[in-house]
Protein backbone atom coordinates (compact mmCIF):
# COMPACT_ATOMS: atom_id res chain seq x y z
CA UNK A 1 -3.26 -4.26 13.65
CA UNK A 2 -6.42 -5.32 11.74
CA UNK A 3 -8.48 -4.07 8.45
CA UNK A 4 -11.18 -1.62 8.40
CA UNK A 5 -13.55 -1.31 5.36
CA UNK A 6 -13.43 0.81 2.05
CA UNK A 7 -17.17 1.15 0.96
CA UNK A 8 -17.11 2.76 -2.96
CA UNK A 9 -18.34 1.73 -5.87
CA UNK A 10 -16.82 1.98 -9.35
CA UNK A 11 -17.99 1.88 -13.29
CA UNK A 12 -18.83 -2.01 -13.67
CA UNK A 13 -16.16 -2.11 -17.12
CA UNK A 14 -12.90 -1.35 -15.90
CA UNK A 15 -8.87 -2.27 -17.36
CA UNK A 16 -6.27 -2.64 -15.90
CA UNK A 17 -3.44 -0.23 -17.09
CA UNK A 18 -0.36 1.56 -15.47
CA UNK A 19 -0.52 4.35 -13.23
CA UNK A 20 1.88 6.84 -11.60
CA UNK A 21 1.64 9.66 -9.10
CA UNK A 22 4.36 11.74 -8.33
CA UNK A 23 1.24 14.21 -6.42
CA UNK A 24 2.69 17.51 -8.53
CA UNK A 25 -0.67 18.58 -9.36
CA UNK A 26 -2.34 18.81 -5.76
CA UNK A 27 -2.81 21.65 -4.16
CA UNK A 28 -0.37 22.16 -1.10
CA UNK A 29 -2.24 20.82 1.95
CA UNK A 30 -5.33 18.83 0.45
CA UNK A 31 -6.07 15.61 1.54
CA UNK A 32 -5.01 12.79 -1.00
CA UNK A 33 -8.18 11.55 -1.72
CA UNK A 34 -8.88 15.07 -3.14
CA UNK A 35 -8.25 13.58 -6.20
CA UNK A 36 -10.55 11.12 -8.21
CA UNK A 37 -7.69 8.75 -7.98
CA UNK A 38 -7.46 7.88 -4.45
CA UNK A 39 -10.36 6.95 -1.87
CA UNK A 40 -10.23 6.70 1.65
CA UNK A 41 -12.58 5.65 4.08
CA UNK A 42 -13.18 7.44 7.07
CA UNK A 43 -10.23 6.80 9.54
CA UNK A 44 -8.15 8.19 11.96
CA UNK A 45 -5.54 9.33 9.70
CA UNK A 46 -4.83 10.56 6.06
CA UNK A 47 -2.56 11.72 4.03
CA UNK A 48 -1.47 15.44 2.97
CA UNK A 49 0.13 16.76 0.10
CA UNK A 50 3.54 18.80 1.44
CA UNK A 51 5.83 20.76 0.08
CA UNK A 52 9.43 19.06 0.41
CA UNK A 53 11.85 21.77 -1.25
CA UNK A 54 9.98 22.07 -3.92
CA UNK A 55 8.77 18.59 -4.46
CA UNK A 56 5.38 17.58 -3.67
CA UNK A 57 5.17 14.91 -1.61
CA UNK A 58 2.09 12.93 0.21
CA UNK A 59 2.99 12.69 4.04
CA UNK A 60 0.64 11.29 6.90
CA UNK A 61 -1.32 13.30 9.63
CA UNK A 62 -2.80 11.37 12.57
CA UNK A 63 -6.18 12.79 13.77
CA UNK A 64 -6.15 10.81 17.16
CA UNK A 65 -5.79 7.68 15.54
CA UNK A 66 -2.73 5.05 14.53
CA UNK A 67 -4.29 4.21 11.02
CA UNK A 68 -4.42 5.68 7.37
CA UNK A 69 -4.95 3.66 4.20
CA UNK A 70 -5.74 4.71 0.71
CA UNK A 71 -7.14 2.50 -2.34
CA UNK A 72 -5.46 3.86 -5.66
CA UNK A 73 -8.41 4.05 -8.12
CA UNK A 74 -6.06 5.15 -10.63
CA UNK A 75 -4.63 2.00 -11.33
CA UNK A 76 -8.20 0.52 -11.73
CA UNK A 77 -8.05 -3.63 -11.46
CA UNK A 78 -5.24 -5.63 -11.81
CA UNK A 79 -3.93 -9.09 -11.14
CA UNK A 80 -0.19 -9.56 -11.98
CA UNK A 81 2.22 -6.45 -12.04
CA UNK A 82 4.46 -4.32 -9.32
CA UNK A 83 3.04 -1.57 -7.46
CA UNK A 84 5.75 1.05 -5.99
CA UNK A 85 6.58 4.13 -4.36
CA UNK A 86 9.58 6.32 -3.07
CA UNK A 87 9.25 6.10 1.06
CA UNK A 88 11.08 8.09 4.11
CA UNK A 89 9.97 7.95 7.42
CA UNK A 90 10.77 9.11 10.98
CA UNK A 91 9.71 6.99 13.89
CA UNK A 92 10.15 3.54 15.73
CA UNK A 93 7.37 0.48 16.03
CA UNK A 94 5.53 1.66 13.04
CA UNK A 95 4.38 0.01 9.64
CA UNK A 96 4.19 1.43 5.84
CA UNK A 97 2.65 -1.16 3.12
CA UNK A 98 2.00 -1.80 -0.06
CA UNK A 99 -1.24 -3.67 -0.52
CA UNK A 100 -2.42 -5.47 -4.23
CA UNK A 101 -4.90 -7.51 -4.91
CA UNK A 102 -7.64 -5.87 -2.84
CA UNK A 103 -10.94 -8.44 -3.26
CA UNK A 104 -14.14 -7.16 -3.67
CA UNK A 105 -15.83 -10.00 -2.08
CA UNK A 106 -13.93 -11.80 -0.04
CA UNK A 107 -11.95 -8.56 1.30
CA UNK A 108 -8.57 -10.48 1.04
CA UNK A 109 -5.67 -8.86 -0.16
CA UNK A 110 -1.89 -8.98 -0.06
CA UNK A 111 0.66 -6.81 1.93
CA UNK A 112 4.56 -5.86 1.31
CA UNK A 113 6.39 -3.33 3.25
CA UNK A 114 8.39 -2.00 5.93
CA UNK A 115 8.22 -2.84 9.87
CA UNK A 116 10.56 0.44 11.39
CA UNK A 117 11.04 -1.65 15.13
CA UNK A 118 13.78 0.43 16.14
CA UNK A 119 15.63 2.36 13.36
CA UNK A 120 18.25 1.76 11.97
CA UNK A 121 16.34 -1.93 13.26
CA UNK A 122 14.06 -2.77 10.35
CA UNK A 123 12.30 -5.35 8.89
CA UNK A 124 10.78 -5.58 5.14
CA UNK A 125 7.33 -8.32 5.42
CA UNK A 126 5.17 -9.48 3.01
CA UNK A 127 1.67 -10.55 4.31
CA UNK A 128 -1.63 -12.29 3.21
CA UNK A 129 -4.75 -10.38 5.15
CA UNK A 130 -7.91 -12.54 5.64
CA UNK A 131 -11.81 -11.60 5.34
CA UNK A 132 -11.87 -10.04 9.03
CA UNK A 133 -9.34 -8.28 8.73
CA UNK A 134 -6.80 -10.56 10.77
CA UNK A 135 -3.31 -11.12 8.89
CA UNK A 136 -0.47 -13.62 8.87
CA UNK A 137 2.82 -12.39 8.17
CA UNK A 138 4.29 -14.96 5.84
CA UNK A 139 7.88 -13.63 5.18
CA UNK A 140 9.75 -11.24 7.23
CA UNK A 141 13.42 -10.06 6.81
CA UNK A 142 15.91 -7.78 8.68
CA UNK A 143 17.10 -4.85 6.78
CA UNK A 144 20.07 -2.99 7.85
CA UNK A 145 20.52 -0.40 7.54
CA UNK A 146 16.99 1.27 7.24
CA UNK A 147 17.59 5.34 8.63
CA UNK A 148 15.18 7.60 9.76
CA UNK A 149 14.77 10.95 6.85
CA UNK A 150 16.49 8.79 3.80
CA UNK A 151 14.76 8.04 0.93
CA UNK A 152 13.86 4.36 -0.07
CA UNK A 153 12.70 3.39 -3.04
CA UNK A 154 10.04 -0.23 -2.42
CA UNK A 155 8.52 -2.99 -4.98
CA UNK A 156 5.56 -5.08 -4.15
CA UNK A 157 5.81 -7.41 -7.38
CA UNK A 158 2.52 -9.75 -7.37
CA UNK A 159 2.55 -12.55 -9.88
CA UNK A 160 0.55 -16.01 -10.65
CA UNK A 161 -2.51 -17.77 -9.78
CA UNK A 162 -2.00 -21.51 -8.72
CA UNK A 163 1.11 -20.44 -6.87
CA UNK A 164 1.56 -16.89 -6.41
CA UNK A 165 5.02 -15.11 -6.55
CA UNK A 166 5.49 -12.13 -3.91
CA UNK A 167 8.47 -10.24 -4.13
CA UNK A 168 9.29 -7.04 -2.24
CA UNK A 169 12.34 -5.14 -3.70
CA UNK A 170 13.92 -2.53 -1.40
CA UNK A 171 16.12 0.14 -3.90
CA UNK A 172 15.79 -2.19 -6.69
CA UNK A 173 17.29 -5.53 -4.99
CA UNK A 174 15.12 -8.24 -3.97
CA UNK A 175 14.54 -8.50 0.00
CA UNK A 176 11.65 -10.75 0.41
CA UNK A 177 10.17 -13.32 -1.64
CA UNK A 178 7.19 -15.81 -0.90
CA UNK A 179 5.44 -18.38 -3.58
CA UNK A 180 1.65 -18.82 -1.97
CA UNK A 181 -0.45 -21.45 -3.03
CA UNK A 182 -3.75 -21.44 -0.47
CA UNK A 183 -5.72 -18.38 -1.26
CA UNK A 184 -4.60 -17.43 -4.90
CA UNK A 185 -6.84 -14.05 -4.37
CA UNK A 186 -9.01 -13.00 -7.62
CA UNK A 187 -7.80 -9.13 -9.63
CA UNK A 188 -8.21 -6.33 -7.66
CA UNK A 189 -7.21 -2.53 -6.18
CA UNK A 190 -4.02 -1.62 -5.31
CA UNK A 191 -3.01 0.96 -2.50
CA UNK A 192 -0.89 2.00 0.36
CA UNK A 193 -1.41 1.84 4.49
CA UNK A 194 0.76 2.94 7.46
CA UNK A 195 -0.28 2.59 10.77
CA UNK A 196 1.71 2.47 14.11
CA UNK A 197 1.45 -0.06 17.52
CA UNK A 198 3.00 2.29 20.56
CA UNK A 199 4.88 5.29 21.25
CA UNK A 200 5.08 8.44 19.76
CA UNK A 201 3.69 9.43 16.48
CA UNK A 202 5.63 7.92 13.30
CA UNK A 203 5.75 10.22 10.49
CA UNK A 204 5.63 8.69 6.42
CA UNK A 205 6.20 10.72 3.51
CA UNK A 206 5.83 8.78 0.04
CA UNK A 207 6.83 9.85 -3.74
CA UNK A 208 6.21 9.00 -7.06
CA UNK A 209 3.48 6.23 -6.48
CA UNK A 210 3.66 3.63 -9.10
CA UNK A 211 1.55 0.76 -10.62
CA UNK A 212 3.06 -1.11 -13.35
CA UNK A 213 0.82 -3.79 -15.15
CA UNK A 214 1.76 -7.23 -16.75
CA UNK A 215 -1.31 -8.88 -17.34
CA UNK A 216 -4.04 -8.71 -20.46
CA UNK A 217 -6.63 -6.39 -19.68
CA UNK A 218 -9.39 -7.22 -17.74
CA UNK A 219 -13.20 -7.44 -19.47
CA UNK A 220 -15.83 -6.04 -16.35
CA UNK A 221 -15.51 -5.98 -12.94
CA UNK A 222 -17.78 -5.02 -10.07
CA UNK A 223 -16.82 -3.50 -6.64
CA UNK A 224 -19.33 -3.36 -4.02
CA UNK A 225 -17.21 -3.27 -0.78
CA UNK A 226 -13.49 -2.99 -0.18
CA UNK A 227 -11.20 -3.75 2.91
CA UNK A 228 -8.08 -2.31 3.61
CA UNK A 229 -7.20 -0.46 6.12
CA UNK A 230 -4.55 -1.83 9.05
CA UNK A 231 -6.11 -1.08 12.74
């Protein structure tokens, strides 16, 4: 899987502050980035807004295509904090992220999530993705047991410059950890991906999107061009 391209632009002055999303005030069936606080570029998948027993949710529809990623404008530009969501998912050989530090020039950014190989067969990852879209997986850990239709609760914790701390928290204990030191990556847009290799369709369904910030405020930043989608 690779990276596809999010062209948008945004207001030049921008902060970074805390966002959530539990998707409550979308109309059943519209597309996510029916909102001003997603975006999406033009893919081969996207996500819905369902109805889950009377909780909204925001669950993915394939449209001949293994890909769907979303930027969350919401959160605006950050650098160190812990971006979350509530996750479920049916389906083997597929992949649901996390992805922080989106760069607006280089089109780096960093990845934390779930690998479903062969449920209850799982793997949580945490990833660095280069400027063409190529990525190196630079932690990866089994998770037993990860089932198909539960409810898990994941934190992509991003902290640091000189040495960066990744941590990926699956129901609120630490799973993966990585400290990075070669590409530091600048502030930038959060989001979420899911994409599958083979097989059958996979089917994610996400909650309660989170973005919690720990770092000052930023003073202006400008986005031309954003990467990341998986392909």
């Amino acid at each position: 899987m690779k990276l596809t391209v999010f062209l948008f632009t945004i207001p030049a002055v921008v902060f970074a502050v805390s966002f959530s999303d539990n998707f409550e005030s979308y109309p059943i069936g519209s597309d996510l980035n029916s909102s001003s606080y997603w975006f999406a570029s033009d893919s081969s998948g996207s996500f819905i807004i369902a109805d889950e027993g009377g909780n909204n949710t925001a669950e993915t529809v394939w449209n001949g295509g293994k890909i769907t990623a979303y930027a969350c404008i919401g959160s605006s530009v950050w650098s160190d904090g812990t971006i979350g969501c509530d996750v479920e998912f049916t389906g083997s050989q597929a992949m649901f992220s996390l992805i922080t530090r989106i760069n607006s020039s280089s089109y780096e950014c960093f990845a934390g999530g779930i690998y479903t190989a062969a449920p209850p067969v799982c793997a949580t990852f945490i990833a660095y993705v280069n400027s063409t879209g190529d990525y190196t997986i630079l932690t990866q850990d089994t998770f037993y047991p990860m089932n198909e239709n539960i409810w898990y609760t994941l934190d992509f914790e991003v902290t640091g410059s000189d040495t960066v701390d990744l941590s990926l928290s699956v129901n609120g204990s630490v799973n993966s950890t990585y400290h990075y030191t070669e590409h530091t990556l600048s502030p930038g847009l959060s989001g979420v991906a899911a994409g599958y290799d083979a097989g059958s369709e996979p089917w994610f369904n996400i909650d309660n999107f989170h973005v919690v910030n720990t770092s000052q405020p930023l003073a202006r930043v400008t986005f031309g061009g954003i990467k990341a989608l998986f392909r």
